[in-house]
Structures are given as structure tokens and as C-alpha cells.
Protein backbone atom coordinates (compact mmCIF):
# COMPACT_ATOMS: atom_id res chain seq x y z
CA UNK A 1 87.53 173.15 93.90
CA UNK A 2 89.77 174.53 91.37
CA UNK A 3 91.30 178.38 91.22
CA UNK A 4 90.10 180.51 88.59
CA UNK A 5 93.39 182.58 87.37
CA UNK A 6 93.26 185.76 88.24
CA UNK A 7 95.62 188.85 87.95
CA UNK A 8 95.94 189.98 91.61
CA UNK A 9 96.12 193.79 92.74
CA UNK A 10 100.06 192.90 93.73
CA UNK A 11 100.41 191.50 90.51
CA UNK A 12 99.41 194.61 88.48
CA UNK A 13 101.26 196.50 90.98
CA UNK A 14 104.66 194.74 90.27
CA UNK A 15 104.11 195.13 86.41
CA UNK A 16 103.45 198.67 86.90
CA UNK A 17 106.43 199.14 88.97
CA UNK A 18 108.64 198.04 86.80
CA UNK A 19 107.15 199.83 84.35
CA UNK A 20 107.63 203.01 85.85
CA UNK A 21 111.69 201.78 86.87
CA UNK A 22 111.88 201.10 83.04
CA UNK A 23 110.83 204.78 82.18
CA UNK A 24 113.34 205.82 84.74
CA UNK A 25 116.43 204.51 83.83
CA UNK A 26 116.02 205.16 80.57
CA UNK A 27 115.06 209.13 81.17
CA UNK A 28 118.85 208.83 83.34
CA UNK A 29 120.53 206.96 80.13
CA UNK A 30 119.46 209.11 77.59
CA UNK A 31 120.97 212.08 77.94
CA UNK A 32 124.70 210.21 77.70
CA UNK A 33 123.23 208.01 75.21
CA UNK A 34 122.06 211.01 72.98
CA UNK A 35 125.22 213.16 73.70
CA UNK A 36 127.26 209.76 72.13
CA UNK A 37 125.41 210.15 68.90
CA UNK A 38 125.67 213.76 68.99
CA UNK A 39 130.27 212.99 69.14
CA UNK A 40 129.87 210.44 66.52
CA UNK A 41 128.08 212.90 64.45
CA UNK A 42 131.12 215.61 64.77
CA UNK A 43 133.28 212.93 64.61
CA UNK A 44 132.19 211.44 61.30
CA UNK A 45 132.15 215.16 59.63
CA UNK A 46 135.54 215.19 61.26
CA UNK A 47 136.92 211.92 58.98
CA UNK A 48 135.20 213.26 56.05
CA UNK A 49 137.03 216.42 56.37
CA UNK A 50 140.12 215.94 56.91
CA UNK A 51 140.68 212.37 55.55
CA UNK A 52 142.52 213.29 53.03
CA UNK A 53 145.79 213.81 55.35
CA UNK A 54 146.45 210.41 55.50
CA UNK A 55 147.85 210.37 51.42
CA UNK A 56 144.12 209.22 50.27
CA UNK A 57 143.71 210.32 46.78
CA UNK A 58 139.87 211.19 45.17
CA UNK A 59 138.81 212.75 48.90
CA UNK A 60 138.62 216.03 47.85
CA UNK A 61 135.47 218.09 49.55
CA UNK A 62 132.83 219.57 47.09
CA UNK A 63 133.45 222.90 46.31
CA UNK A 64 130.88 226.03 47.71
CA UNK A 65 128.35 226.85 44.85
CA UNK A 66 129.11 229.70 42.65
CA UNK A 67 127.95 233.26 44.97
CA UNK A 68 127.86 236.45 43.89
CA UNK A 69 130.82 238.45 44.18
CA UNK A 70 132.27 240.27 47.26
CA UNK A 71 132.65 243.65 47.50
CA UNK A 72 135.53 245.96 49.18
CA UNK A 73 136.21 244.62 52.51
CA UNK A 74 133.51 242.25 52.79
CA UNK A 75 136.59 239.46 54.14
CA UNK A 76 137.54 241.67 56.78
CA UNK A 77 134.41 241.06 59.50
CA UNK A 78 135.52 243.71 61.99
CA UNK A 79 135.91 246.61 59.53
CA UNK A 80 132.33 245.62 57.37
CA UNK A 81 130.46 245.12 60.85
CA UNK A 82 131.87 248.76 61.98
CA UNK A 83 130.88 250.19 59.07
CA UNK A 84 127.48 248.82 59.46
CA UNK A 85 126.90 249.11 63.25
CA UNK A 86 129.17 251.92 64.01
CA UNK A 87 130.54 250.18 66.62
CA UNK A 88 133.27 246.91 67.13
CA UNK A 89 131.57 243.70 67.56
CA UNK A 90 131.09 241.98 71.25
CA UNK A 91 134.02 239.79 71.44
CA UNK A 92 133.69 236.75 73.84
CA UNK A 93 136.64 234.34 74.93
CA UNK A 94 136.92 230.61 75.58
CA UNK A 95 139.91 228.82 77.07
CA UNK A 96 140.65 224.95 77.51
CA UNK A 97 143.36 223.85 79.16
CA UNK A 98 145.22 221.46 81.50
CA UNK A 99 143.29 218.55 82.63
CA UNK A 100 141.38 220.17 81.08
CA UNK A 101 139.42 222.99 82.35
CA UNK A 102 136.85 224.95 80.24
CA UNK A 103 135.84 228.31 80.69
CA UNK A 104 133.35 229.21 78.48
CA UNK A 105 132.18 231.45 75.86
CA UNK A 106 129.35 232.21 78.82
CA UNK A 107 132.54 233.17 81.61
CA UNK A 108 131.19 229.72 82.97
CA UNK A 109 134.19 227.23 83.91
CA UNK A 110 134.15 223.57 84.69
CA UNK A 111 136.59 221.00 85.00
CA UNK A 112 135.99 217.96 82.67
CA UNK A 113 136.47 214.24 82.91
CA UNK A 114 135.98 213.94 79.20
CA UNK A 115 138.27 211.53 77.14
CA UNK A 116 138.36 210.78 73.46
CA UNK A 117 137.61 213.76 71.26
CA UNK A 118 135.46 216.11 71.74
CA UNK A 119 133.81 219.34 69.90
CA UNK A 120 134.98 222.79 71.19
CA UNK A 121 133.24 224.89 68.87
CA UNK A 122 131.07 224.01 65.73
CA UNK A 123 129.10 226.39 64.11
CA UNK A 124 128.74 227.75 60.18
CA UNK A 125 132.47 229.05 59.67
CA UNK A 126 134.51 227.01 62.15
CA UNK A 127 134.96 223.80 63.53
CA UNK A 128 137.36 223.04 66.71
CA UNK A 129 137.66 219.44 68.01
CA UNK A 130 140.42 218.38 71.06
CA UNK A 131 141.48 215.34 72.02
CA UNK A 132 142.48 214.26 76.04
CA UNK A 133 144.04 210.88 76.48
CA UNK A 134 144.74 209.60 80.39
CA UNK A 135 148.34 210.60 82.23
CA UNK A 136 149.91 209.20 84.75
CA UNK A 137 149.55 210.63 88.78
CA UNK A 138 145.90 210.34 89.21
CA UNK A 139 142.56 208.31 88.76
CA UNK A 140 141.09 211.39 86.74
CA UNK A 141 144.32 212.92 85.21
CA UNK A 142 143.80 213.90 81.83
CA UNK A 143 145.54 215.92 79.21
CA UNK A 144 144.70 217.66 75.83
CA UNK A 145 147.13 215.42 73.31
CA UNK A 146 145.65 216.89 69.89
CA UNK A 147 143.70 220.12 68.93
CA UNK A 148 142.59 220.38 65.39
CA UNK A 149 140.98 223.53 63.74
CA UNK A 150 138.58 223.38 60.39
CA UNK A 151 137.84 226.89 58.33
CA UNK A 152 135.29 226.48 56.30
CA UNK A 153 134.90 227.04 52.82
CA UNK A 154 133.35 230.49 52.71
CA UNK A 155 132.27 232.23 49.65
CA UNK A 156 135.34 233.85 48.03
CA UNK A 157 137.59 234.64 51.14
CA UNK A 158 138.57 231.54 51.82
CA UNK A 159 138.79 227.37 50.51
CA UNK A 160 138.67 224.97 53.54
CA UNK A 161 141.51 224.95 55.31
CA UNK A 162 142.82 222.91 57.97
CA UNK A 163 145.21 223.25 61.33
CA UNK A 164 146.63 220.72 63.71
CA UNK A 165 148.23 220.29 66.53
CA UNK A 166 149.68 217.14 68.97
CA UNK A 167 151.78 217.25 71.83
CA UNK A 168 155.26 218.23 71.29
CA UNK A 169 154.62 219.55 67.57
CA UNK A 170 152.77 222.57 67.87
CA UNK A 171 153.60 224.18 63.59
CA UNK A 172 153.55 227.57 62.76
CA UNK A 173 151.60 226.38 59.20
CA UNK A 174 148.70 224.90 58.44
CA UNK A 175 148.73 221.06 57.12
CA UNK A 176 149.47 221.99 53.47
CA UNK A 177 152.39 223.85 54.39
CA UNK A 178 150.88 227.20 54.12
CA UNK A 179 150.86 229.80 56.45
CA UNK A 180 148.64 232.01 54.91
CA UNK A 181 145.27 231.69 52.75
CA UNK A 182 142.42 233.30 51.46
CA UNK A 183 144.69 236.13 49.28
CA UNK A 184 142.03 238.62 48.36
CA UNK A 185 143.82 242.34 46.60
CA UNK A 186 146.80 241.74 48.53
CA UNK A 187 144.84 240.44 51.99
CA UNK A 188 145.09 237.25 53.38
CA UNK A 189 141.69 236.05 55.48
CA UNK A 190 143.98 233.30 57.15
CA UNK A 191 147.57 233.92 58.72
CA UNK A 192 149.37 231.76 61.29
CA UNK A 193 152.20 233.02 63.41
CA UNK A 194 154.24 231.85 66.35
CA UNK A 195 156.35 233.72 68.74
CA UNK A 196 157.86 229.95 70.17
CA UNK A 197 158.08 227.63 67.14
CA UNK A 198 157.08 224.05 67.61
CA UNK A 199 155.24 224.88 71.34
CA UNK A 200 152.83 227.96 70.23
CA UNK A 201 151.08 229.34 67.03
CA UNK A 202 148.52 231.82 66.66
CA UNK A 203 145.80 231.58 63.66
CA UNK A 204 143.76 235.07 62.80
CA UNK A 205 141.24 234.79 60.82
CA UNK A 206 139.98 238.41 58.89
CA UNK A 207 137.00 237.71 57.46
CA UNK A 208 135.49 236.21 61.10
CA UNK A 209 137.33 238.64 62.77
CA UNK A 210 138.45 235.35 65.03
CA UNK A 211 142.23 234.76 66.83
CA UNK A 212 143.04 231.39 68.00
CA UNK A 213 145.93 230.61 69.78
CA UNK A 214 147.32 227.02 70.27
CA UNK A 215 150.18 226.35 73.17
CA UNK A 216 151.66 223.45 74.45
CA UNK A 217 152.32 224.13 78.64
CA UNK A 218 153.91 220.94 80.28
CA UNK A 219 152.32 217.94 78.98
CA UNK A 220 149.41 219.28 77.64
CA UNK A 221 147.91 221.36 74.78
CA UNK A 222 145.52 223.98 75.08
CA UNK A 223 143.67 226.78 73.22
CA UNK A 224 142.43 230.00 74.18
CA UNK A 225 139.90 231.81 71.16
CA UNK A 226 138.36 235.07 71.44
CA UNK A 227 135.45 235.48 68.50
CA UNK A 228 132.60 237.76 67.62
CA UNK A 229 129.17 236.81 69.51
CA UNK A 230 127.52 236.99 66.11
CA UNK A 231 129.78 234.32 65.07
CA UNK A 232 129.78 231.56 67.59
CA UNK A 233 125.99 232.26 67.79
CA UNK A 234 125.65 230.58 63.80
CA UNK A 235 124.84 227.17 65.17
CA UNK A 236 122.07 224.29 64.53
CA UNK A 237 120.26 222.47 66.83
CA UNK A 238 122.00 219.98 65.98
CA UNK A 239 125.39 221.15 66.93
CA UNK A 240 124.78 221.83 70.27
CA UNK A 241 127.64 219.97 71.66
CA UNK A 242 130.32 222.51 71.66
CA UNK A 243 132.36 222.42 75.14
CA UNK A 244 133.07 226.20 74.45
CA UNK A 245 129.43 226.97 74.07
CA UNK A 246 127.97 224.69 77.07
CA UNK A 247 130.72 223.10 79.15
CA UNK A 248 131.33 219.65 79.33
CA UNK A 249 127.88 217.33 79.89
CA UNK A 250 127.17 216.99 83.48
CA UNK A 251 128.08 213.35 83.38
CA UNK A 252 131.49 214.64 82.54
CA UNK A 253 132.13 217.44 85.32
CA UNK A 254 134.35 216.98 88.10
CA UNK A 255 134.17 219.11 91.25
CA UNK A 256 137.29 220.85 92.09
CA UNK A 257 138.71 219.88 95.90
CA UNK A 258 139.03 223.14 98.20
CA UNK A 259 142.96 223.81 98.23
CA UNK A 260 143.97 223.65 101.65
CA UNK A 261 146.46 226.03 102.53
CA UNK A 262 149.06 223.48 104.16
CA UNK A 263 149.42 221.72 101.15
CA UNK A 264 152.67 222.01 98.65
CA UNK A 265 150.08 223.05 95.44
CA UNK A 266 148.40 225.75 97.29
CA UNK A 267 151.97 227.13 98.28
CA UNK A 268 153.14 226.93 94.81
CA UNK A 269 150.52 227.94 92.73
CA UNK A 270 150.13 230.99 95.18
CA UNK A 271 153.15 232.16 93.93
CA UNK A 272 152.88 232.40 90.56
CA UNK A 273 148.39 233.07 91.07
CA UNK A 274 148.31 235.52 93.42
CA UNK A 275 144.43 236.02 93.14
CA UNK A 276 142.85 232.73 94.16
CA UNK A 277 140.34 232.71 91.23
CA UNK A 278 139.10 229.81 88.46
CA UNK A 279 143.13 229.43 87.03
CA UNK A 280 144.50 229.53 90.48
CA UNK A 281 141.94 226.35 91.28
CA UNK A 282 142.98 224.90 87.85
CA UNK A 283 146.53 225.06 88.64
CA UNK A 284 146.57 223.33 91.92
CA UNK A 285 143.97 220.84 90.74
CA UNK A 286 146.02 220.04 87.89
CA UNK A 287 149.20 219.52 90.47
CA UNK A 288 147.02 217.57 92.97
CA UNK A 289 146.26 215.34 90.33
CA UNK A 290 149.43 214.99 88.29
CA UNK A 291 152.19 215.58 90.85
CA UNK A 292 153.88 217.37 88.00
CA UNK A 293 155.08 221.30 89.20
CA UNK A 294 155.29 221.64 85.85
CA UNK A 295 151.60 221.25 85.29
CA UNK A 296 151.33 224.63 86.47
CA UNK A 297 152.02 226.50 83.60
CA UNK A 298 149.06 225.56 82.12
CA UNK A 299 146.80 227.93 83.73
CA UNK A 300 149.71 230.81 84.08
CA UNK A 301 149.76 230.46 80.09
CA UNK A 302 145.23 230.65 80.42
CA UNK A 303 145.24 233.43 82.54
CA UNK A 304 147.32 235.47 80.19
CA UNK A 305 146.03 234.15 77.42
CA UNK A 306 142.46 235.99 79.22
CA UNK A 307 143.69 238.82 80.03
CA UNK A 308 145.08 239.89 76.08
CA UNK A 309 141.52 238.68 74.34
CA UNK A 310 139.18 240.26 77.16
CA UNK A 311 138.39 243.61 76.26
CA UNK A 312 137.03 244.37 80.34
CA UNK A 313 139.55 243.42 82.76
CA UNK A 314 137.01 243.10 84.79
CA UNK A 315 136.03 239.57 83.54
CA UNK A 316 139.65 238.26 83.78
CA UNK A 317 138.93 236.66 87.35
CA UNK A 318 136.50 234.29 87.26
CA UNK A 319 135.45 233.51 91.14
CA UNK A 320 133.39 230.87 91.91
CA UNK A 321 131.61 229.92 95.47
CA UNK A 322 132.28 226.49 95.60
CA UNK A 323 132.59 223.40 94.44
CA UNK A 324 128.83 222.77 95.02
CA UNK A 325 127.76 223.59 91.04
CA UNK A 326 129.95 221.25 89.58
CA UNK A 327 127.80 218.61 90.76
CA UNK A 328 124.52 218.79 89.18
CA UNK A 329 123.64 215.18 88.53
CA UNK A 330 121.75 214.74 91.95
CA UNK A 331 118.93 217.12 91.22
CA UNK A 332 118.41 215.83 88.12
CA UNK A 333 118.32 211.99 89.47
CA UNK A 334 115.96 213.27 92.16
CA UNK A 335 113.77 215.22 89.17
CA UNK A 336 113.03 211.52 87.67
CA UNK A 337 112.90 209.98 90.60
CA UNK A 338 109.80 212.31 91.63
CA UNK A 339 108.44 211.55 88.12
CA UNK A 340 108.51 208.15 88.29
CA UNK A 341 106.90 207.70 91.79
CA UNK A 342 103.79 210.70 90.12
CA UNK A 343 103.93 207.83 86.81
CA UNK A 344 103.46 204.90 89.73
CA UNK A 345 100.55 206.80 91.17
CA UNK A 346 98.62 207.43 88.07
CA UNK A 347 99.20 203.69 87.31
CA UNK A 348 98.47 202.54 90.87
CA UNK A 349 94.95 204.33 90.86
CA UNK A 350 93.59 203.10 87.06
């Protein structure tokens, strides 16, 4: 007698399973998958604005549309808002540096795996994108190689203008050869300084009321930026991805070891970080993982950096309890796995 096909209960049960496996590893991929795009997006308005560096002729941007015109001081943020709120702004500080370690504009700090470039900061007047590239000594030893800095065009204070920086060539000028910009009755919006030519410049900006500074310590770059709340706040959706903002993606975060006090790092970096805070982990992370003493400086230069662009010394130290939060990837995989097995069930029982 012959068999009738049929679609067994284990049969339905296998589709369904894989079903539900499907919907799993893609809610795991997506996040990494989405932050790509998000890179390639900030990359590609990267190119387009500073493309014309390479020699390219006919890549000049659009100029702004015709505004109405400023008044008085209206370039000089810190002295309009004051006059408008009777008070200074809230200033808030970011700092990236070594291998590299973020602290945020949220006093949050993580240490990143990230390679390639990446957005710092990307919002309505200002655009900030670093570059790490691999170094010898360890498995995860990165450095910060290239740090470049877009103003944007901005009414009538200032025309786009552009800073970079690589490893070993830190200039005290912008890439035209300027040093100022945005002249406005005798005031310049844009001025870069340097108190160590060709290792450290300092960009203010006036009329965003914004200081960057740009150091080379060791073998690696970094930036420290201290900028009005009001300003880093003018951001998209859409440009979410700013390491300054958020930290690093948790696919990108490394946990920092506990420094053990036997060890030559702890010993050094003790000396020269008395307070065993966020830069004194930094530092002997960054000489665990390099080998380099020189390495070091990197979060000497941070912690200073901190202490001149925090207005409350009380927010210098960062102390964290562990090395526990810098691992956040297994509640999420446990989240989906939870909501795949509920997605199972309500397939199981149709």
C-alpha cells in the first residue's frame, strides 16, 4: 500500500527552527552590518570634502546660500550666548588617545578595538574623523595614525575649512597654509597655534566657542576637544556614529586587564599617575600591549589635556569598578537568544 506524503510534526518543527535561527543571527549581524553603512556614509562625505587635496581641479564644494547678515558679535558663540542666557555655556570634554581610549562627551570611557577610520564627532558645524592602523607588541595594539578636522561653511563667519594631521607631522596651519580664517572687523572665527611645532597644534574656533587640540605622544596621535553642549547636541539621526558622543560600538570594546601590582607597567605608570583612575588604566594598558615605556605619555598628555578644558576638577578622575561594563555583548546575545526560543514557541503551538 503506498504512503500518502505528508508533512510530519518534526518536519514543521525543523522548518520552524531554522526559521527562528535565521531571525537570530541576523538580529546579532545587524547591528555591525548597519554601523558599516553608517562609516561608509561619513566616509563618503569625507572624500567629497576634502578631495580636493589631492591637486583635483573642478572639486570645489557649493557655496552656503545667501543669509541675512550678522550682527555685532554674532561669530563669537560664548559672548552672544552670555548675552542671551546670562550665563557661560555648559562646556563638555572628549579625549581619544593611545590605543586608543575614548572618554566621552558623557565622562563615559572605553577602550576600542576599532581600525580604519572612524567618526569622532559629526554634527551641523563640525566634523572630526581619526584613523588607527595596527602596531607592533600586541594582538590588539592599535594607534591613532591620522586625525582630520572639517569646519563647516557657516553663514558669514566662516568658508569650509579643513585641518590634518598624521603621525610625525602634526602643522601649526590648516591645509591651505592658513592659520587663521573667518576675518570678520578685525576677528578671526578660526586660529591655530602650537606651543611644540610639528608634534602639537591647537585650533579655537570663536563663533562655536570650540578648542581642539591635536598632539602626537609616542607613536600615536590624539585629540582632546572641549565644546558647548548646545553644539555637539546639533546632530541627525543619522549621524549617530560619533565615538565622542557614544563610545566605540560594543563589537568594538575591549575590557581593560586589572594591573597587577608586581608587574613593570603598574610600577611605571604609578609614577608618573599617581591616582589609579581611567588614564592610569590607559597608560598601563597601552604598555601591556605595546611594550613601548614610551607609550605612556599618551595618557600623561590626556590627563592634562582634562584637567585645562574641565571647568569642575571634580570630573578630572574618571573611576571605574571594573572591567565588567566593557563587555556588553553577552546580554545582548542572551536578549535574542530568549527571543528566538518565545518566536519558536509561538511557531511550535500554530
Amino acid at each position: 500500500m503506498g504512503k500518502l506524503p505528508v508533512c510530519s510534526s518534526y518536519t514543521l518543527l525543523s522548518w520552524k527552527r531554522s526559521i527562528a535561527v535565521a531571525l537570530l543571527l541576523s538580529q546579532l549581524c545587524c547591528s555591525q552590518v548597519w554601523a558599516q553603512c553608517r562609516i561608509l556614509r561619513c566616509n563618503s562625505e569625507y572624500v567629497t570634502a576634502t578631495q580636493h587635496l589631492g591637486g583635483r581641479e573642478g572639486a570645489d564644494t557649493s557655496p552656503a546660500p545667501p543669509q541675512a547678515p550678522l550682527s555685532g558679535d554674532a561669530c563669537c558663540y560664548e559672548r552672544v550666548y552670555q548675552q542671551r542666557q546670562g550665563r557661560l555655556p555648559e562646556y563638555v570634554h572628549c579625549g581619544v588617545f593611545g590605543d586608543p581610549h575614548v572618554r566621552t562627551f558623557q565622562d563615559e570611557f572605553q577602550t576600542c578595538a576599532v581600525q580604519g577610520a572612524w567618526p569622532l564627532i559629526d554634527n551641523e558645524y563640525l566634523y572630526v574623523q581619526a584613523t588607527s592602523a595596527p602596531m607592533g607588541g600586541g594582538a590588539y595594539a592599535t594607534a591613532l595614525t591620522k586625525i582630520t578636522i572639517i569646519f563647516k561653511n557657516w553663514r558669514e563667519c566662516i568658508d569650509q575649512q579643513i585641518y590634518q594631521a598624521e603621525l610625525d607631522d602634526v602643522p601649526p596651519a590648516f591645509v591651505d597654509g592658513s592659520m587663521v580664517g573667518g576675518e570678520r572687523r578685525g576677528q578671526h572665527s578660526l586660529q591655530v597655534r602650537t606651543q611644540d611645532p610639528g608634534r602639537q597644534a591647537e585650533i579655537w574656533a570663536a563663533h562655536i566657542g570650540t578648542t581642539l587640540v591635536v598632539r602626537q605622544s609616542g607613536r600615536s596621535l590624539g585629540l582632546a576637544v572641549r565644546a558647548p553642549r548646545a553644539i555637539v547636541d546639533t546632530f541627525t539621526p543619522e549621524q549617530d556614529l560619533q565615538l565622542c558622543m557614544w563610545g566605540c560600538p560594543a563589537s568594538q570594546q575591549l575590557a581593560r586587564p586589572p594591573a597587577q601590582p608586581s608587574t613593570n607597567a603598574h610600577a611605571h605608570c604609578s609614577a608618573l599617575l599617581p591616582v589609579q583612575d581611567v588614564y592610569f588604566q590607559a597608560c598601563v594598558f597601552d604598555l601591556l600591549a605595546t611594550g613601548d615605556v614610551n607609550s605612556s605619555a599618551a595618557a600623561v598628555a590626556a590627563l592634562e589635556d582634562a584637567r585645562v578644558m574641565l571647568s569642575d576638577s571634580d570630573k578630572v578622575h574618571l573611576v571605574t569598578a571594573g572591567t565588567a561594563q566593557h563587555l556588553p555583548r553577552l546580554p545582548v546575545v542572551l536578549a535574542m537568544v530568549i527571543l528566538a526560543g518565545q518566536l519558536l514557541n509561538l511557531l511550535t503551538d500554530q
